[in-house]
Protein backbone atom coordinates (compact mmCIF):
# COMPACT_ATOMS: atom_id res chain seq x y z
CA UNK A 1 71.54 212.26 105.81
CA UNK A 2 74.52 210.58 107.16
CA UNK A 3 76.45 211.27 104.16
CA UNK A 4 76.11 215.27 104.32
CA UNK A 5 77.43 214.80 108.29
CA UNK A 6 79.84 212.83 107.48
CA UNK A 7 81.27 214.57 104.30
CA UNK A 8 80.87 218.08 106.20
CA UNK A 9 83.55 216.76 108.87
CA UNK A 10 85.38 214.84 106.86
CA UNK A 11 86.27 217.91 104.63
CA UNK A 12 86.52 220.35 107.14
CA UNK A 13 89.17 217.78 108.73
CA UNK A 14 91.04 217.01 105.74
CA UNK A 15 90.52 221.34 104.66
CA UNK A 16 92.51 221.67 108.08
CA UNK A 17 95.36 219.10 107.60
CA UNK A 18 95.98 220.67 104.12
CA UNK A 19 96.09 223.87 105.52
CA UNK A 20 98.53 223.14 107.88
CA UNK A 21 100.70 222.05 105.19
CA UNK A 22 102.31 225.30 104.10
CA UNK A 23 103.31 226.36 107.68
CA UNK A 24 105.19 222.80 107.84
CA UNK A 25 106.64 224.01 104.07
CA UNK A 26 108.34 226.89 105.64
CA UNK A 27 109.83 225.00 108.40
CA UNK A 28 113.59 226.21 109.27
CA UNK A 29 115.96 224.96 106.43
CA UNK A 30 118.76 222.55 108.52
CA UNK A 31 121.68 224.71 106.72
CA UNK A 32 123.26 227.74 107.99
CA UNK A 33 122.50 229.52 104.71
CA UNK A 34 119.52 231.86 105.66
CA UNK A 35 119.05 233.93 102.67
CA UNK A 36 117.95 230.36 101.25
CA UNK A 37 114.44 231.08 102.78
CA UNK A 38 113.79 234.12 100.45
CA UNK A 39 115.34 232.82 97.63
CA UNK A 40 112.94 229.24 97.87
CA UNK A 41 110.29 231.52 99.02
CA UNK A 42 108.47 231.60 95.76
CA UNK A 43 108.75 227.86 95.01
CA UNK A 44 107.57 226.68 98.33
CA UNK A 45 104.45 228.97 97.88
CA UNK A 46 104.04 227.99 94.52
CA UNK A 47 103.67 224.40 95.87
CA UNK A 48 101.89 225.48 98.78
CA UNK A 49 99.14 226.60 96.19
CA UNK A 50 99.20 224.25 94.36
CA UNK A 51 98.35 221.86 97.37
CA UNK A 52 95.44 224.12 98.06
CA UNK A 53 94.39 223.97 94.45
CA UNK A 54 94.27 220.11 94.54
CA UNK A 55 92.49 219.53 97.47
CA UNK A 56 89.34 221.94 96.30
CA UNK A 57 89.39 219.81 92.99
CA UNK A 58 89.47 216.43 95.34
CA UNK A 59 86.61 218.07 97.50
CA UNK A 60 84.12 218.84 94.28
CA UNK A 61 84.71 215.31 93.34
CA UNK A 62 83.92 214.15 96.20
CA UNK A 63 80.45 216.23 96.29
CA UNK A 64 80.05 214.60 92.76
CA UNK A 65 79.89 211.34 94.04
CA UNK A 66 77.66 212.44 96.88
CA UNK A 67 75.07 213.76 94.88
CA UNK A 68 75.12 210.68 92.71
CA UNK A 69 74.82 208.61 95.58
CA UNK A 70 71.68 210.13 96.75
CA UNK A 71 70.29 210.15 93.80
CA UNK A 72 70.59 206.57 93.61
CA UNK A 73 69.13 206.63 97.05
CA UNK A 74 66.13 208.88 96.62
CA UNK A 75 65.10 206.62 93.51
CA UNK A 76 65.52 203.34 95.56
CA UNK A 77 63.18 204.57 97.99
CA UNK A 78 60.62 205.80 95.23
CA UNK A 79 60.86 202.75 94.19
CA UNK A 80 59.79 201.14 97.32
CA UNK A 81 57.31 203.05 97.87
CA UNK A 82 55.87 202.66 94.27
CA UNK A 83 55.98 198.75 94.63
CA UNK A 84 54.27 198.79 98.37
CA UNK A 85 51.47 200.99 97.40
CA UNK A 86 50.68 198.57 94.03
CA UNK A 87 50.65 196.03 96.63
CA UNK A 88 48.65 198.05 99.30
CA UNK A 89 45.88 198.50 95.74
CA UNK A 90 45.81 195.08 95.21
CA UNK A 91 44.92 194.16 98.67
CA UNK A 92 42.21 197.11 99.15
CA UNK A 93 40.84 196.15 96.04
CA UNK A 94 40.40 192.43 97.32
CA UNK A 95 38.81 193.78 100.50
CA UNK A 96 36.68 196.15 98.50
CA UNK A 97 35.30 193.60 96.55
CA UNK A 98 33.94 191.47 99.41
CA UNK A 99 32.38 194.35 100.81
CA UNK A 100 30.78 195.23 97.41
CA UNK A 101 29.85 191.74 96.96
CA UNK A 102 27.99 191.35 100.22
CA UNK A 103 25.43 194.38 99.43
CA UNK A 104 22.34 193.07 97.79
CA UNK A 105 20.12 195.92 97.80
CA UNK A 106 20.14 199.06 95.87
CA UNK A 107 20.64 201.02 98.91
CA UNK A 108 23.52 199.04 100.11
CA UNK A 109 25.59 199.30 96.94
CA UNK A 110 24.88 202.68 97.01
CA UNK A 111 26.25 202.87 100.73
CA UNK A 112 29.38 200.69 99.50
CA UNK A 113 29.92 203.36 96.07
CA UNK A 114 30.08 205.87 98.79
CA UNK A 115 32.14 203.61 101.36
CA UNK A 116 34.73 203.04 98.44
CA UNK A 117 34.62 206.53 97.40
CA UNK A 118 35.68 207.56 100.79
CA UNK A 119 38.54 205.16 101.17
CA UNK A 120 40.15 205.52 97.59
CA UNK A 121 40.15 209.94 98.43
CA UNK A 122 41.70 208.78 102.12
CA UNK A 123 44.27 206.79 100.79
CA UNK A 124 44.99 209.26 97.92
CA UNK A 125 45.18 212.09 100.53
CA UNK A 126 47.71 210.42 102.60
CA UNK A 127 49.94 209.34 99.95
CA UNK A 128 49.90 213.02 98.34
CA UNK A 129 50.83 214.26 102.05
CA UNK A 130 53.52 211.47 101.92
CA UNK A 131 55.11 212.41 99.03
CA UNK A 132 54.94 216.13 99.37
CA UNK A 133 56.53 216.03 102.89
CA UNK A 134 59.33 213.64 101.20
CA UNK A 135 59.62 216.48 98.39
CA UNK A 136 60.31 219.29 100.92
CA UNK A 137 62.59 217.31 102.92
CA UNK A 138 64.66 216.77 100.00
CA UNK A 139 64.54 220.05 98.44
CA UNK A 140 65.61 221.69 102.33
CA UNK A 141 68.41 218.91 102.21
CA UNK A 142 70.06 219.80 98.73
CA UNK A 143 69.40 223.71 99.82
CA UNK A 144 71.26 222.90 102.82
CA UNK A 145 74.08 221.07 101.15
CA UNK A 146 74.82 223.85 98.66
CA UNK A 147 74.73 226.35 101.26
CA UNK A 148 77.39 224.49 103.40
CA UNK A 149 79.00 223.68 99.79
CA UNK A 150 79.62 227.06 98.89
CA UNK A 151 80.54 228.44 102.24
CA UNK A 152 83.72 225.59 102.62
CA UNK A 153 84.45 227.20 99.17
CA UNK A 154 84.26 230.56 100.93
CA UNK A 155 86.66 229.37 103.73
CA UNK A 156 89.11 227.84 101.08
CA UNK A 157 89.47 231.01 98.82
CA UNK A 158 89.47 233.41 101.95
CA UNK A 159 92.50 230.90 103.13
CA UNK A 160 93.99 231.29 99.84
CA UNK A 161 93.86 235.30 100.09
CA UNK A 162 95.03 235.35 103.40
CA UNK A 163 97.96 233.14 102.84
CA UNK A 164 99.14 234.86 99.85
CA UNK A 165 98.45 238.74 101.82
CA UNK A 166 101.19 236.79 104.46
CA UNK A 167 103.33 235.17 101.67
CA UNK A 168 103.48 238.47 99.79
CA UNK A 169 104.09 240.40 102.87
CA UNK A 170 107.09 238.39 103.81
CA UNK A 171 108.79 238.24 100.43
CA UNK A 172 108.68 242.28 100.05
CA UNK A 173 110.52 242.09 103.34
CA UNK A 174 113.03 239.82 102.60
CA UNK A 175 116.64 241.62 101.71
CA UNK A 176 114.89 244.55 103.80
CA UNK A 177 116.93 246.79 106.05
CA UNK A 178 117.11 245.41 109.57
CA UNK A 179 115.74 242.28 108.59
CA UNK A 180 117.10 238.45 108.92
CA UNK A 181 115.88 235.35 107.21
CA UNK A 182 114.82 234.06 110.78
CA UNK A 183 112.44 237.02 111.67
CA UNK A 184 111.11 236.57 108.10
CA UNK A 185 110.02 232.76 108.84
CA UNK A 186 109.31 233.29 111.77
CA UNK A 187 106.65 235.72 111.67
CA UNK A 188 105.31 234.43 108.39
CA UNK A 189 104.65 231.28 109.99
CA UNK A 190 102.96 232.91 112.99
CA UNK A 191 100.58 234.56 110.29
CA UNK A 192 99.73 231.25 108.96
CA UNK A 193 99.05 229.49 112.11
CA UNK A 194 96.61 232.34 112.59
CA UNK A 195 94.98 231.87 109.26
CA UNK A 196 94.77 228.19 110.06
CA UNK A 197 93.14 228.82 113.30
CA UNK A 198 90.41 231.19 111.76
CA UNK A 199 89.41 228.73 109.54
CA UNK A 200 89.05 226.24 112.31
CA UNK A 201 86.68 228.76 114.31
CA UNK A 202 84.47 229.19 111.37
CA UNK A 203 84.46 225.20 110.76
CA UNK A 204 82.99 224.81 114.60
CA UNK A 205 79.47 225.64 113.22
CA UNK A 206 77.40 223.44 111.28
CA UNK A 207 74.41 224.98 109.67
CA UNK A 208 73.64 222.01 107.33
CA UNK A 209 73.64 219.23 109.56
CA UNK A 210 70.98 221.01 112.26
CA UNK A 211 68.96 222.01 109.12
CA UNK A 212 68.70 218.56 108.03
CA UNK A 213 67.64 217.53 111.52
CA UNK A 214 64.72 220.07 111.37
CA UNK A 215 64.01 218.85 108.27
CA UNK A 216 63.76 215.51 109.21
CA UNK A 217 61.44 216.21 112.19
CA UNK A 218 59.48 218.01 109.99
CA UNK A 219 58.61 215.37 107.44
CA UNK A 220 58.39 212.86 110.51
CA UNK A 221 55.28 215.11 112.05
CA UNK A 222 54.31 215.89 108.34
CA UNK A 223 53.90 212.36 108.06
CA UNK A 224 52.45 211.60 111.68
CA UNK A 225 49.40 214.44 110.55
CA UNK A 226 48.55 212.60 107.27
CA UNK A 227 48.65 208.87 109.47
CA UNK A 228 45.71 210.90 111.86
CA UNK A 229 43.97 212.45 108.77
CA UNK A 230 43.63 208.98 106.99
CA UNK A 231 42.63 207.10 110.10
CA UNK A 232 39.88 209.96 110.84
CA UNK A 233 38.53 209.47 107.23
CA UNK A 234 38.64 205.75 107.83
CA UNK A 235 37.14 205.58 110.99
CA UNK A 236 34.05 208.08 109.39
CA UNK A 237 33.98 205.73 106.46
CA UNK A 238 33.43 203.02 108.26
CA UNK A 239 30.73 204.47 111.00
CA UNK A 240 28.98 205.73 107.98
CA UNK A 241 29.03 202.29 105.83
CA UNK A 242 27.43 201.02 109.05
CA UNK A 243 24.87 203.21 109.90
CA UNK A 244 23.88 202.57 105.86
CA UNK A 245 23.76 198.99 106.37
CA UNK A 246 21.90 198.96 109.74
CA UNK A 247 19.38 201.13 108.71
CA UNK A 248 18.37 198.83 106.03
């Protein structure tokens, strides 16, 4: 689950560059003329939005191609796993028929029925363990994802409110009694470096990336339990064909 680690910082980095970008847009102008601040203010938060606006759009493309990718992914590894277990059949079905070729007696091809039996449901159980483990882990992953999806969406829209509460804010003080263009700037750029530094306190945590590493520890022992259920059911199997055989 690389991808999901990797995409979850690389947004939240790029999220913060863009977000920087409208406290750089409101930088002092180099003339003299300071009621040019209030007059450009509505422009330069126009484009301000606008750079917001374009970055979410570049983001959910981005998760587009993610979940494509995985899905190309997940069916590789189905894939895989379809072609190993034909080829794990073939070669238990070889090995079967030996065994079932050796008994002679009626006895002894009933032991090997009941040996084969035993080893078909052992194999069958392990697989269905297998698969279902792979099912949860993948359903907790795309949970995950969507939950950390829809949060950076959260961040991005609360950033959007919060810039235009400071944006609208500063143009209902510009042309104000007792006010100059300077102050203005000044403390509408202190609100958005305080905006930008909210978001990057909320950004610290990653839920999805410790919930895939559960996840993946979970299938991993979900998978160890089914490898000691199949070799117990194996190992009783075979004591049992045994006994059968030596008895005879």
């Amino acid at each position: 689950m690389k991808l999901i680690s990797n995409l979850s910082r690389g947004a939240a980095l790029a999220v913060a560059g863009t977000l920087l970008l409208p406290a750089v847009t409101f930088a002092a102008p180099k003339t003299d003329k300071q009621s040019g601040f209030c007059k450009g203010l509505a422009a330069r938060a126009a484009a301000a939005q606008d750079q917001t606006n374009n970055f979410e759009a570049k983001v959910k493309q981005t998760w587009a191609t993610q979940d494509q990718t995985q899905a190309v992914q997940a069916q590789s590894v189905d894939s895989a796993v379809a072609s190993q277990r034909a080829e794990a059949d073939t070669k238990l079905e070889t090995e079967l028929a030996k065994v079932e070729a050796a008994a002679t007696t009626n006895s002894q091809k009933q032991a090997v029925a009941t040996y084969r039996a035993a080893v078909k449901k052992a194999v069958a159980d392990r697989r269905a363990a297998y698969d279902a483990a792979r099912q949860t882990f993948r359903a907790g992953v795309s949970a995950a994802t969507q939950s950390q999806r829809q949060s950076a969406l959260n961040k991005i829209a609360a950033y959007k409110a919060s810039s235009a509460e400071a944006l609208a804010s500063a143009s209902s003080t510009c042309g104000s009694a007792g006010t100059t263009d300077a102050s203005i700037r000044s403390n509408l750029k202190a609100a958005l470096k305080e905006n930008h530094q909210d978001f990057k306190a909320q950004e610290k945590t990653k839920p999805a990336g410790q919930q895939v590493k559960s996840l993946a520890q979970a299938r991993k022992d979900a998978f160890k339990a089914a490898d000691d259920a199949f070799n117990k059911a194996m190992a009783a199997a075979h004591d049992q064909l045994k006994a059968a055989l030596t008895n005879e």
